[in-house]
PDB file of N, CA and C in Angstrom:
ATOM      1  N   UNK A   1      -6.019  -4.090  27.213  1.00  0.00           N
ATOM      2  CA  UNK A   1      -5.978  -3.445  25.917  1.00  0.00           C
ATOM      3  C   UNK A   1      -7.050  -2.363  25.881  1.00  0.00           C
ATOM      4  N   UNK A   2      -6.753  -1.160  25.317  1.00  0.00           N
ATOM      5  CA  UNK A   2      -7.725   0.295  24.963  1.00  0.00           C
ATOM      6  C   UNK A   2      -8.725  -0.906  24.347  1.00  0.00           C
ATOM      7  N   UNK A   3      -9.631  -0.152  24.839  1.00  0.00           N
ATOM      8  CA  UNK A   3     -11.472  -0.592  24.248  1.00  0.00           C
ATOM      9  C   UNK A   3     -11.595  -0.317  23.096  1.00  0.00           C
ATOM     10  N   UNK A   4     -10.693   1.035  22.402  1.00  0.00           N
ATOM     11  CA  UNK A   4     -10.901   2.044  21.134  1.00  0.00           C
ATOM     12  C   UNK A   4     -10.145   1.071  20.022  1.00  0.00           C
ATOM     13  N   UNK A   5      -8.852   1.110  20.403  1.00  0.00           N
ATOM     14  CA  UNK A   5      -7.937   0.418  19.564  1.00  0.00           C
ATOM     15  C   UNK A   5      -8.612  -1.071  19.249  1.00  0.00           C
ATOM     16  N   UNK A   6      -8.702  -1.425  20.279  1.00  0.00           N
ATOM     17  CA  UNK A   6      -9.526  -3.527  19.870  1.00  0.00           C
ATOM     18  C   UNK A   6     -10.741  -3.100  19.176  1.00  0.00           C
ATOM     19  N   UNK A   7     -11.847  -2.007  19.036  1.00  0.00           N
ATOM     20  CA  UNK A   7     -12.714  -1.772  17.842  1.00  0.00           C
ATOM     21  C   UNK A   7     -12.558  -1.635  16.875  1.00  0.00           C
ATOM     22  N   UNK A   8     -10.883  -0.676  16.373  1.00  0.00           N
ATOM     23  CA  UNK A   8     -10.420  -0.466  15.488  1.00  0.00           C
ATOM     24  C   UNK A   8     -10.005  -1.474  14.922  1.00  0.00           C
ATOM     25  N   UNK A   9      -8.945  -2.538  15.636  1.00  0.00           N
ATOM     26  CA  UNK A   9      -7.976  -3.241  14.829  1.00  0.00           C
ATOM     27  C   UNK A   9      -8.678  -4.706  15.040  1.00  0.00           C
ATOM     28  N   UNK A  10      -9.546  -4.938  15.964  1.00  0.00           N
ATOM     29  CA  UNK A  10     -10.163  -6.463  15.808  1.00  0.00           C
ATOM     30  C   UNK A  10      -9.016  -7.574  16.649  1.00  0.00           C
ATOM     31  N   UNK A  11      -9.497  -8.747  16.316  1.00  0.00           N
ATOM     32  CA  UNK A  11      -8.791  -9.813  16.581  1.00  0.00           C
ATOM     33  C   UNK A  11      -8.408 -10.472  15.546  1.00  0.00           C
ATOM     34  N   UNK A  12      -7.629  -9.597  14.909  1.00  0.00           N
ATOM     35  CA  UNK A  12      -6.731 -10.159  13.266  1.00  0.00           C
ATOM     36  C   UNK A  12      -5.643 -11.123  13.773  1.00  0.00           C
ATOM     37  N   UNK A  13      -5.330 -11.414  12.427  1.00  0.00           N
ATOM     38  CA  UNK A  13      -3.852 -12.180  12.773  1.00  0.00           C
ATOM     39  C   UNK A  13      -2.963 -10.985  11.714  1.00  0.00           C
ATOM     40  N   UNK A  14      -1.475 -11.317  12.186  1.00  0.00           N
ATOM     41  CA  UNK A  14      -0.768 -10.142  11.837  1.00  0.00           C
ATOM     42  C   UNK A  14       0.359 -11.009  11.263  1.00  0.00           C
ATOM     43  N   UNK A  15       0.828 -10.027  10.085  1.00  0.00           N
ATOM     44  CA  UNK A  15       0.623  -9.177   9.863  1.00  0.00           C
ATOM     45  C   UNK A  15      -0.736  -8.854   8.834  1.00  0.00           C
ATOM     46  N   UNK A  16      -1.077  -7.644   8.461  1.00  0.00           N
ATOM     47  CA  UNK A  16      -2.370  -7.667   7.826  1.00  0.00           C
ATOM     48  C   UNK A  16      -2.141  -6.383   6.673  1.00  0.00           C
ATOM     49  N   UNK A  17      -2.812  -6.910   5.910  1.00  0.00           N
ATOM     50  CA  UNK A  17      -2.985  -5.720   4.270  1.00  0.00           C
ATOM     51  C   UNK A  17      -4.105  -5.827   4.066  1.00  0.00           C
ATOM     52  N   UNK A  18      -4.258  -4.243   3.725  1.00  0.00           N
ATOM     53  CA  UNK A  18      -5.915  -3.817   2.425  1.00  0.00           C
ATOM     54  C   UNK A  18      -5.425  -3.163   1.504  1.00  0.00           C
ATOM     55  N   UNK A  19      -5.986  -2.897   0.544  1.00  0.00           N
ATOM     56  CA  UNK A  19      -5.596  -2.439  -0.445  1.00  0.00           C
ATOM     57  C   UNK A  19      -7.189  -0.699  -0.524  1.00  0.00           C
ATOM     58  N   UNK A  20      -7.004   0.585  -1.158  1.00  0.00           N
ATOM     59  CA  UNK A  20      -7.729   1.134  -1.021  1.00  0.00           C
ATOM     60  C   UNK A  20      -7.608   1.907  -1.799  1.00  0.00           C
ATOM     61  N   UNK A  21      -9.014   1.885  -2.846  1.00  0.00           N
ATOM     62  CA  UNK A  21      -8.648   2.840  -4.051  1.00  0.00           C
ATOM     63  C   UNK A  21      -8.763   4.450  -3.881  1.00  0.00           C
ATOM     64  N   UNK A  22      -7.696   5.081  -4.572  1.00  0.00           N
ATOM     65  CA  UNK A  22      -7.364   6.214  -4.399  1.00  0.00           C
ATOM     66  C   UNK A  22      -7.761   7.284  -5.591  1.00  0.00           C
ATOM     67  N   UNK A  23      -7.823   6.723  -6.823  1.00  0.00           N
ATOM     68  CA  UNK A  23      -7.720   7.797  -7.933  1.00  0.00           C
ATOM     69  C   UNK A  23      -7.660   7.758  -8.935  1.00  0.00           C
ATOM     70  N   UNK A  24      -7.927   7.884 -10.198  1.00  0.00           N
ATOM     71  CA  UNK A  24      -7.362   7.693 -11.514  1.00  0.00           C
ATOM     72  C   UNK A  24      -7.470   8.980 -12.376  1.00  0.00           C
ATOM     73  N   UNK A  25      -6.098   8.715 -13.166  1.00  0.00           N
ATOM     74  CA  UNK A  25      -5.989  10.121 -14.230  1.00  0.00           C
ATOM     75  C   UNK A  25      -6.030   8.892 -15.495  1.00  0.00           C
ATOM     76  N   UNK A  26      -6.158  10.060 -16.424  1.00  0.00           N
ATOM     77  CA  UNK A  26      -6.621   9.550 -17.864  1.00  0.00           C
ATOM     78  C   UNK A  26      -5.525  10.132 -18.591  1.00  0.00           C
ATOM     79  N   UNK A  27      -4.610  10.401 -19.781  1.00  0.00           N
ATOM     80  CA  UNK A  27      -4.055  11.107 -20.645  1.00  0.00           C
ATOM     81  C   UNK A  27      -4.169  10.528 -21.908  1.00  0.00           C
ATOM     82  N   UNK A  28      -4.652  10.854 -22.441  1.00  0.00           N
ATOM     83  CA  UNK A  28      -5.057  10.689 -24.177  1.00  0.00           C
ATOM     84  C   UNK A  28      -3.624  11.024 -25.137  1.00  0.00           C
ATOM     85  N   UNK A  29      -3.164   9.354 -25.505  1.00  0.00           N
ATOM     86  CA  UNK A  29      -2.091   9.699 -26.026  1.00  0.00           C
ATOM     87  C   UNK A  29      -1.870   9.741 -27.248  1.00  0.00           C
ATOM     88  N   UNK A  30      -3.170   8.727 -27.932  1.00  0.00           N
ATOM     89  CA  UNK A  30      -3.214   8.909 -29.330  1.00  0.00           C
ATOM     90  C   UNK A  30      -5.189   9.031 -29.275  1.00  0.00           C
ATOM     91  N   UNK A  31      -5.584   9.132 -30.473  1.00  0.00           N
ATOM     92  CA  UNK A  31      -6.956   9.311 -30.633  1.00  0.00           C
ATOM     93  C   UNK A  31      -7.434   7.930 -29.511  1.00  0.00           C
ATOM     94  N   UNK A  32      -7.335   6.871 -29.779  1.00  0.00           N
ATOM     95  CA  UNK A  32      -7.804   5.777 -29.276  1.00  0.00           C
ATOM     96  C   UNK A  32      -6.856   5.155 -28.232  1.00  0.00           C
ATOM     97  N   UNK A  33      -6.015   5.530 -27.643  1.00  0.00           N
ATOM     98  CA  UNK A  33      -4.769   5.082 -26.594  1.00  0.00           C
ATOM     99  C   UNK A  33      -4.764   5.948 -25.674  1.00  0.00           C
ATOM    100  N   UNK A  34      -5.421   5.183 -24.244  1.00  0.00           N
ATOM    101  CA  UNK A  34      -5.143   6.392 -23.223  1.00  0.00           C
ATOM    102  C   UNK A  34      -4.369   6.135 -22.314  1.00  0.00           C
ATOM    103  N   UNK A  35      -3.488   6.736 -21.379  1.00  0.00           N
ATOM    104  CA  UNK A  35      -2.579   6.292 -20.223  1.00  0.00           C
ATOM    105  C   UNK A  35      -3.279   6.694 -18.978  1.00  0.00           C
ATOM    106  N   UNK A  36      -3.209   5.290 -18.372  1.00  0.00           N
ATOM    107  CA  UNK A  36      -4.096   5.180 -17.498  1.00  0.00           C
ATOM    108  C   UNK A  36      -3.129   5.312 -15.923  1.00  0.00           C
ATOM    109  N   UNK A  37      -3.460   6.018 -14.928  1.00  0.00           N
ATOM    110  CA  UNK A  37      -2.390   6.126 -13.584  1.00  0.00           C
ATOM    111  C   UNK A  37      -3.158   6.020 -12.745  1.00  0.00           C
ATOM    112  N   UNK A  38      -3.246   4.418 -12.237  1.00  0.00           N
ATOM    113  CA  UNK A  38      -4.276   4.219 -11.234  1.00  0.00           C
ATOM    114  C   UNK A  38      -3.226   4.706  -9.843  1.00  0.00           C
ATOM    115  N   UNK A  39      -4.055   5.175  -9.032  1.00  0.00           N
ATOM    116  CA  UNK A  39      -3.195   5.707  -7.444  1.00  0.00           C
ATOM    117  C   UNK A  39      -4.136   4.746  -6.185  1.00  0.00           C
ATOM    118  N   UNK A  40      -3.428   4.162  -5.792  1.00  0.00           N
ATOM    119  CA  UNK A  40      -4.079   3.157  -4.428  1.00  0.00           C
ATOM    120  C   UNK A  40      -3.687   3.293  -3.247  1.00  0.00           C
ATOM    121  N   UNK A  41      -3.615   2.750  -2.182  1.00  0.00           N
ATOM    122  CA  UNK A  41      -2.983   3.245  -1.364  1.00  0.00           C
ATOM    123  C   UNK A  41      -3.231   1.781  -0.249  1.00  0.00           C
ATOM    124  N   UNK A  42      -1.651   0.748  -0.035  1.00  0.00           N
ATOM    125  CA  UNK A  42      -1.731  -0.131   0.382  1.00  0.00           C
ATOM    126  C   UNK A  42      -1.729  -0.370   2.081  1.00  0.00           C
ATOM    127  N   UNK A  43      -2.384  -0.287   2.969  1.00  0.00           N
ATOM    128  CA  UNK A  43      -2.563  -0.270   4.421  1.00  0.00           C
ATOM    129  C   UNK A  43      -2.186  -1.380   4.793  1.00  0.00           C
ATOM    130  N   UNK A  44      -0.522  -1.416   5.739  1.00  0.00           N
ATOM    131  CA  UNK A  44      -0.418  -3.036   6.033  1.00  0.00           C
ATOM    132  C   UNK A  44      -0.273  -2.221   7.505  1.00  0.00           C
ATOM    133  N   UNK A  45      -0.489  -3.344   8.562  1.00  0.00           N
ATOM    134  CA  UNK A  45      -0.438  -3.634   9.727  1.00  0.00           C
ATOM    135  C   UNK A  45       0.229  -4.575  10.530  1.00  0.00           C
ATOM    136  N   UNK A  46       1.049  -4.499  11.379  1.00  0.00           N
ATOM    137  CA  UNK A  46       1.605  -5.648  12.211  1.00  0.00           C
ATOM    138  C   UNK A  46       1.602  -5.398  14.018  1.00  0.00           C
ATOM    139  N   UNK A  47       1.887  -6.034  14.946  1.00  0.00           N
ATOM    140  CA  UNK A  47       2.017  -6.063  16.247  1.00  0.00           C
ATOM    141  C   UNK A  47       3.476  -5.161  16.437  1.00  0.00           C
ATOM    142  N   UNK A  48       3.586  -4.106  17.163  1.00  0.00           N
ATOM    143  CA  UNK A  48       4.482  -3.625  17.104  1.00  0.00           C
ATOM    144  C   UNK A  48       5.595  -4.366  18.237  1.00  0.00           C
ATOM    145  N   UNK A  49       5.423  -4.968  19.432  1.00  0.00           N
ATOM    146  CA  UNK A  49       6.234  -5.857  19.948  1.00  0.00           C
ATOM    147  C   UNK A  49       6.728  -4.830  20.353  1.00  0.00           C
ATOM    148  N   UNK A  50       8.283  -4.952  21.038  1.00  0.00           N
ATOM    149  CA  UNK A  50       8.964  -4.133  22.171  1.00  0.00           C
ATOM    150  C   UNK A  50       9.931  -3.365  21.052  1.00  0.00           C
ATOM    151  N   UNK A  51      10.191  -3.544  20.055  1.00  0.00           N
ATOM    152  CA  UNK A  51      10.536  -2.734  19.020  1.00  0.00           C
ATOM    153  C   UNK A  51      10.156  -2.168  17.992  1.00  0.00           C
ATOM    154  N   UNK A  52       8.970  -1.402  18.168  1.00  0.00           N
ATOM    155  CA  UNK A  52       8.248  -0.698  16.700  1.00  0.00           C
ATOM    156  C   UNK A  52       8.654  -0.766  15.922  1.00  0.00           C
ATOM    157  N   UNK A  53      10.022   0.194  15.911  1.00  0.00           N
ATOM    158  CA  UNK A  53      10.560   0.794  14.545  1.00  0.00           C
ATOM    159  C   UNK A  53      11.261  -0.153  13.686  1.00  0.00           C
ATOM    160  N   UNK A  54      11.681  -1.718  14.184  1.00  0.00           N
ATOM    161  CA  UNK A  54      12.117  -2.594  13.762  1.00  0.00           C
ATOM    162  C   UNK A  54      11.385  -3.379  13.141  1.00  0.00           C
ATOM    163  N   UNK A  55      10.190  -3.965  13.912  1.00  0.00           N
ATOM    164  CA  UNK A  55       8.935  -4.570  13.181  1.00  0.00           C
ATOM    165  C   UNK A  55       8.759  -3.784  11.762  1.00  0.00           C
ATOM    166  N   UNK A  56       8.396  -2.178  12.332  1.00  0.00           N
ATOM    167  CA  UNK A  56       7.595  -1.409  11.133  1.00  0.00           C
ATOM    168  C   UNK A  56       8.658  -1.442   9.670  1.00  0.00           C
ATOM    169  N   UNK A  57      10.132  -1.600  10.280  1.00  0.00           N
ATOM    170  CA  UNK A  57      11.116  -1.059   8.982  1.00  0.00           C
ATOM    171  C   UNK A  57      10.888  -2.711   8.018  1.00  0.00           C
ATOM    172  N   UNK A  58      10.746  -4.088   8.997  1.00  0.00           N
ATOM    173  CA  UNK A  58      10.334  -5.124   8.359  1.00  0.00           C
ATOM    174  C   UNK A  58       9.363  -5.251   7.447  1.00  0.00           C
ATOM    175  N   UNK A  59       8.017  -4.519   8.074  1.00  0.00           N
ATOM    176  CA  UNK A  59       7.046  -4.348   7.496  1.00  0.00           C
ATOM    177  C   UNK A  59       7.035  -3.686   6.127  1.00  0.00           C
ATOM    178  N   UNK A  60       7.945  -2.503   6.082  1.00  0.00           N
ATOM    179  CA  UNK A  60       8.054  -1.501   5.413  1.00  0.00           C
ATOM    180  C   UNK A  60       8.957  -2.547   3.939  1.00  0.00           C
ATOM    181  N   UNK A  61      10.029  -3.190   4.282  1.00  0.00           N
ATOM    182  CA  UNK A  61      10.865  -4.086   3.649  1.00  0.00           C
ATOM    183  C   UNK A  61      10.156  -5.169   2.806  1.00  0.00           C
ATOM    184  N   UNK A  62       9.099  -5.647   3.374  1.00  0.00           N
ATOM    185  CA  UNK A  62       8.584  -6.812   2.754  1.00  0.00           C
ATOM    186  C   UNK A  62       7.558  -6.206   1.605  1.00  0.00           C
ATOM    187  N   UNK A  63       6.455  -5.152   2.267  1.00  0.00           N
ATOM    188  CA  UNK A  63       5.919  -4.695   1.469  1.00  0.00           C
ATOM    189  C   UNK A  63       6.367  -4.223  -0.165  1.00  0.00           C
ATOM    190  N   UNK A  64       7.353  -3.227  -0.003  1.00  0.00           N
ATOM    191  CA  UNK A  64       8.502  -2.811  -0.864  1.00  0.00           C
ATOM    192  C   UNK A  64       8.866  -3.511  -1.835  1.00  0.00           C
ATOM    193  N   UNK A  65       9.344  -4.978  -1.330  1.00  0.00           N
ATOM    194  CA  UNK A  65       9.709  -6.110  -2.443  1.00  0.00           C
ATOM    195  C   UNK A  65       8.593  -6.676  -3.156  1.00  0.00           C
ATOM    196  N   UNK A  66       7.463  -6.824  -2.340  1.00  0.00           N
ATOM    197  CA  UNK A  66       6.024  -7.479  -2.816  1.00  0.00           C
ATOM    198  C   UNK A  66       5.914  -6.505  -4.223  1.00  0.00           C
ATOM    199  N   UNK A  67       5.746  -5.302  -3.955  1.00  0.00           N
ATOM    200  CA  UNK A  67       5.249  -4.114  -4.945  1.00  0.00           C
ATOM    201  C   UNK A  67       6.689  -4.117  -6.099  1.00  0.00           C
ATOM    202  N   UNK A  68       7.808  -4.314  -5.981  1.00  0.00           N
ATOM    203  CA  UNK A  68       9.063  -4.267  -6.794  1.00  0.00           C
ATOM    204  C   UNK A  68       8.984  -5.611  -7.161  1.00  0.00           C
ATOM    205  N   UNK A  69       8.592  -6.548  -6.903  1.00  0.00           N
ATOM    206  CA  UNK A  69       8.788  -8.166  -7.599  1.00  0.00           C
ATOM    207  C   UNK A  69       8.307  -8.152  -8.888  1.00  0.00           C
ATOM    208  N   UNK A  70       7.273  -7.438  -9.009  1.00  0.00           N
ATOM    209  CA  UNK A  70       6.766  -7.895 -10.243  1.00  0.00           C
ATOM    210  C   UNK A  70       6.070  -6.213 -10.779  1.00  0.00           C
ATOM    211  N   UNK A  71       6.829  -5.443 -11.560  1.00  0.00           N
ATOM    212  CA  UNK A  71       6.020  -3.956 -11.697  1.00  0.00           C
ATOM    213  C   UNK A  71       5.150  -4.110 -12.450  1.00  0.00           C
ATOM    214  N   UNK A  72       5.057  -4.844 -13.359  1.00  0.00           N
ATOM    215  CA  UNK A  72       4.301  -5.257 -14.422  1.00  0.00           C
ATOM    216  C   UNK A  72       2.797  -6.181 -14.642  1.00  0.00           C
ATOM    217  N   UNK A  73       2.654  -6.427 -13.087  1.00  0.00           N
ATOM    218  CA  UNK A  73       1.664  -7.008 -12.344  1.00  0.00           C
ATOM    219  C   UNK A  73       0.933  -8.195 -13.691  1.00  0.00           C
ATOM    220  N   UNK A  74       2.227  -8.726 -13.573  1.00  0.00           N
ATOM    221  CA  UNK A  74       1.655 -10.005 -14.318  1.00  0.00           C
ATOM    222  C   UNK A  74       1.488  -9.691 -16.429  1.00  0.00           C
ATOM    223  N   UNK A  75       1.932  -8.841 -16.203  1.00  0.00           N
ATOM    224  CA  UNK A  75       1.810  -8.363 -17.798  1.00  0.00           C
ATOM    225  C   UNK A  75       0.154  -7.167 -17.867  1.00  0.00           C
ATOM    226  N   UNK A  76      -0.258  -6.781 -16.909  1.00  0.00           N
ATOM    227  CA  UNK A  76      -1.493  -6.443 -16.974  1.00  0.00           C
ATOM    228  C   UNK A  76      -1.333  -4.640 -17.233  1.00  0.00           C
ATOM    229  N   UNK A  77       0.366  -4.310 -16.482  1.00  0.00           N
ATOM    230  CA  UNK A  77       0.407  -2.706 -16.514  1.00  0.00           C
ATOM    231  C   UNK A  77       2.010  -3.009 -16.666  1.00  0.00           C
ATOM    232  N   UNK A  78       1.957  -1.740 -16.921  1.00  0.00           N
ATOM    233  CA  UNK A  78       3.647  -0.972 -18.035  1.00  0.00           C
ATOM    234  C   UNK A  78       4.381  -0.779 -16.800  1.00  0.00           C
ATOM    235  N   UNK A  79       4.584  -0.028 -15.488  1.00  0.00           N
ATOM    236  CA  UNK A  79       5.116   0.491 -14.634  1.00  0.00           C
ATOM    237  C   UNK A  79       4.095   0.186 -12.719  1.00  0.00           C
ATOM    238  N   UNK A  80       4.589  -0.125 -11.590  1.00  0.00           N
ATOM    239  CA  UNK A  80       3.910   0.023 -10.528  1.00  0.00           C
ATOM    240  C   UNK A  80       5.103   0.913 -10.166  1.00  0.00           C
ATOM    241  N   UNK A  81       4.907   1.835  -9.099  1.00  0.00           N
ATOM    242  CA  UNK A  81       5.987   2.185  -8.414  1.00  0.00           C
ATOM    243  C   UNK A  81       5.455   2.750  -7.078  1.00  0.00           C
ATOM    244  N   UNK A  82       5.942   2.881  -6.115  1.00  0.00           N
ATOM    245  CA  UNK A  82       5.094   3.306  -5.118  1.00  0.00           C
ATOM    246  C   UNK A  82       6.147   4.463  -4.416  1.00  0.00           C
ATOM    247  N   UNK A  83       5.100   5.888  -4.416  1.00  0.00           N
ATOM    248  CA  UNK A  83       5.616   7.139  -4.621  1.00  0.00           C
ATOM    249  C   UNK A  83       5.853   7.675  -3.235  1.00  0.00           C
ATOM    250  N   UNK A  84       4.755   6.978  -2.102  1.00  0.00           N
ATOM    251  CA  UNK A  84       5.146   7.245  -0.892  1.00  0.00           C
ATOM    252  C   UNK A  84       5.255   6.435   0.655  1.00  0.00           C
ATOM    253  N   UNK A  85       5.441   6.598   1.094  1.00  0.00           N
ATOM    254  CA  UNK A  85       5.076   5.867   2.503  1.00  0.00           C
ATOM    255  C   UNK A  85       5.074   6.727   3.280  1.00  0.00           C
ATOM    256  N   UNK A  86       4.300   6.467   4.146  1.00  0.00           N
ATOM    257  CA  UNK A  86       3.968   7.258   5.824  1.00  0.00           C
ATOM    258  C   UNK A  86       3.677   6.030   6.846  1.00  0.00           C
ATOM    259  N   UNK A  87       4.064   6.119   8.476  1.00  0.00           N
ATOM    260  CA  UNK A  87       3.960   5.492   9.364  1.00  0.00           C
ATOM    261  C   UNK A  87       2.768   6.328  10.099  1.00  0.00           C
ATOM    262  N   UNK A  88       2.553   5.670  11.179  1.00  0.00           N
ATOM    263  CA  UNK A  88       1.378   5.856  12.555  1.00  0.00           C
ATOM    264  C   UNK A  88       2.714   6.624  13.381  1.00  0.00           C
ATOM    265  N   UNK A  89       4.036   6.144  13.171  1.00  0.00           N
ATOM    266  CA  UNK A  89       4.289   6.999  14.341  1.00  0.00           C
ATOM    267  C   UNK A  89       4.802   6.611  15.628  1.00  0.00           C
ATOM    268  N   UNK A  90       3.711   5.729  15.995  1.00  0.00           N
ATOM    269  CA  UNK A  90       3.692   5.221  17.345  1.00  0.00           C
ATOM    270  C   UNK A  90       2.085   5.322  17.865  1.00  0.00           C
ATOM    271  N   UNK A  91       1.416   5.822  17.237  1.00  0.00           N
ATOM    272  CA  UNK A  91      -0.281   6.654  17.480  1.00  0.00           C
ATOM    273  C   UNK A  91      -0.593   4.877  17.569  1.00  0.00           C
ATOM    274  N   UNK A  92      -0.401   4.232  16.716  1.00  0.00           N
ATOM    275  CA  UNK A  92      -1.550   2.935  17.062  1.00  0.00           C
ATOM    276  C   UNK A  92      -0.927   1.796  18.215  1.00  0.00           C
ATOM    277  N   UNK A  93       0.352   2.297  18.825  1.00  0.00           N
ATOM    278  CA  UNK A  93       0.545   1.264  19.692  1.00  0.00           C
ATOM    279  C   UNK A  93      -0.596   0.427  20.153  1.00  0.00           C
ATOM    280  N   UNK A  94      -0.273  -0.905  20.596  1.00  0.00           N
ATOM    281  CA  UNK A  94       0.328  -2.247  20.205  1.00  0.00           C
ATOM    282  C   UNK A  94       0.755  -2.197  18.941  1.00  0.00           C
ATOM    283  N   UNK A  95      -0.045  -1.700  17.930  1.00  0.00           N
ATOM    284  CA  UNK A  95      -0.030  -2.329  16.726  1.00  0.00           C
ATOM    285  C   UNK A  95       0.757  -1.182  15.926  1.00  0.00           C
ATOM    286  N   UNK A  96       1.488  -1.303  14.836  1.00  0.00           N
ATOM    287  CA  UNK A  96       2.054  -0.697  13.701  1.00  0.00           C
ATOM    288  C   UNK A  96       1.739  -0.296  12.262  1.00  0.00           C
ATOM    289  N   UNK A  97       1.531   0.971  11.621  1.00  0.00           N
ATOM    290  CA  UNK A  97       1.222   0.782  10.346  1.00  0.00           C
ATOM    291  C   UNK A  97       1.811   1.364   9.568  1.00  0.00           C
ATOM    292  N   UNK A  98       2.005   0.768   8.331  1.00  0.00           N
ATOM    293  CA  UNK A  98       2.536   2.148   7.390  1.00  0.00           C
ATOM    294  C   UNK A  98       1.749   1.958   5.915  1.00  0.00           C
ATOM    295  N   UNK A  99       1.584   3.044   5.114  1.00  0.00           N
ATOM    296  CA  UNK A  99       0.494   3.311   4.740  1.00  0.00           C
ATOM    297  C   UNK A  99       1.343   3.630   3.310  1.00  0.00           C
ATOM    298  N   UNK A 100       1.193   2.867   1.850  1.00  0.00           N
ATOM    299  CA  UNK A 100       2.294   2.852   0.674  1.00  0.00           C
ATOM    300  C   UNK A 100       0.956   3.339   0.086  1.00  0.00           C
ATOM    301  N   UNK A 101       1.632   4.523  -1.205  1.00  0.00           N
ATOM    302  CA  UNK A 101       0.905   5.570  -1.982  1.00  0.00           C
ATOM    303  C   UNK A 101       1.817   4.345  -3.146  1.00  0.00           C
ATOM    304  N   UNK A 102       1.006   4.103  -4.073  1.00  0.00           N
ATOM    305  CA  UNK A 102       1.286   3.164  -4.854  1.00  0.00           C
ATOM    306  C   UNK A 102       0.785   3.620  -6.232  1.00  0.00           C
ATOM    307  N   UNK A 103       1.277   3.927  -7.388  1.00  0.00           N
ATOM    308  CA  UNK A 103       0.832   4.244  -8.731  1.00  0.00           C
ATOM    309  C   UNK A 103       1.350   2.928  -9.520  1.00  0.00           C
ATOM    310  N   UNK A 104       0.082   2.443 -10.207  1.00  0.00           N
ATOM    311  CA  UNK A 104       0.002   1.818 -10.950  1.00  0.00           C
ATOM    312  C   UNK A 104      -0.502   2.190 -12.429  1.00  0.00           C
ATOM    313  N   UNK A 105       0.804   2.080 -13.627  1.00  0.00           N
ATOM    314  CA  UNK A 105       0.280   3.044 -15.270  1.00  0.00           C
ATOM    315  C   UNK A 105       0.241   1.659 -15.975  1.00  0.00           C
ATOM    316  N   UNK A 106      -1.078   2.254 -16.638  1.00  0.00           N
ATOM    317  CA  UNK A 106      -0.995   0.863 -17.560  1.00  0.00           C
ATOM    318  C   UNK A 106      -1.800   1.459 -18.903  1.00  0.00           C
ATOM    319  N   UNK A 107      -1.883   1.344 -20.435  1.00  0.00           N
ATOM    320  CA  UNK A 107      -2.671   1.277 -21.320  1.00  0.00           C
ATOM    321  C   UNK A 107      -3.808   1.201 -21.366  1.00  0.00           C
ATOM    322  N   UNK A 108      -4.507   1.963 -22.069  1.00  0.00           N
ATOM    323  CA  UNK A 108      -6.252   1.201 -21.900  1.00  0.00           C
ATOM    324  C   UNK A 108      -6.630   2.198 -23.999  1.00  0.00           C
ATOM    325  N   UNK A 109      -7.520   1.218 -24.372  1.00  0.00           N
ATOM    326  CA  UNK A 109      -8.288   1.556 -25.420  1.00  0.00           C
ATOM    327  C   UNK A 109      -9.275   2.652 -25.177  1.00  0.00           C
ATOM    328  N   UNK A 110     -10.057   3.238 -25.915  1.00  0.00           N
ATOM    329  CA  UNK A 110     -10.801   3.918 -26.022  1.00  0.00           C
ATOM    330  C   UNK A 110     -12.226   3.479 -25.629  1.00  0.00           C
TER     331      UNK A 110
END
């Protein structure tokens, strides 16, 4: 195994998620009601095995439903939706990633 890659990715177990904050906008909708659009950005990882693009489309599948099961994250926000995805490609062989641009809107007081 590359020396570079085993610094990078460790001796995890797979598959693997972080979560990584990205951003927030504010919009003032009434004097005291603001709309809040948190932007994150969810990093999962798996072993890419002798079929990348199959693992990764799994990867890509499970994630997807995790984030669509529940938009409402428990009653805590109005809408999740996740606006993008991007892959590695093939750049991190062994391993696989794809990388979900995730907006989360929810209410907030003043």
């Amino acid at each position: 195994m590359d020396r570079q890659k085993q610094e990078i990715f460790g001796d995890y177990k797979y598959p693997l998620a972080f979560i990584n904050d990205s951003s927030e906008s504010r919009t003032y909708v009434l004097s005291d009601c603001i709309k809040v659009e948190w932007t994150v950005v969810i990093v999962a990882y798996n072993l890419a095995g002798d079929t990348p693009s199959t693992v990764l489309n799994s990867l890509i599948s499970i994630v997807k439903s995790g984030v669509e099961s529940d938009i409402t994250l428990g009653g805590n926000a109005y809408n999740t939706k996740i606006i993008r995805i991007d892959t590695d490609e093939g750049f991190a062989y062994p391993n696989c990633m794809a990388l979900f641009t995730v907006v989360i809107s929810y209410m907030s007081e003043d």
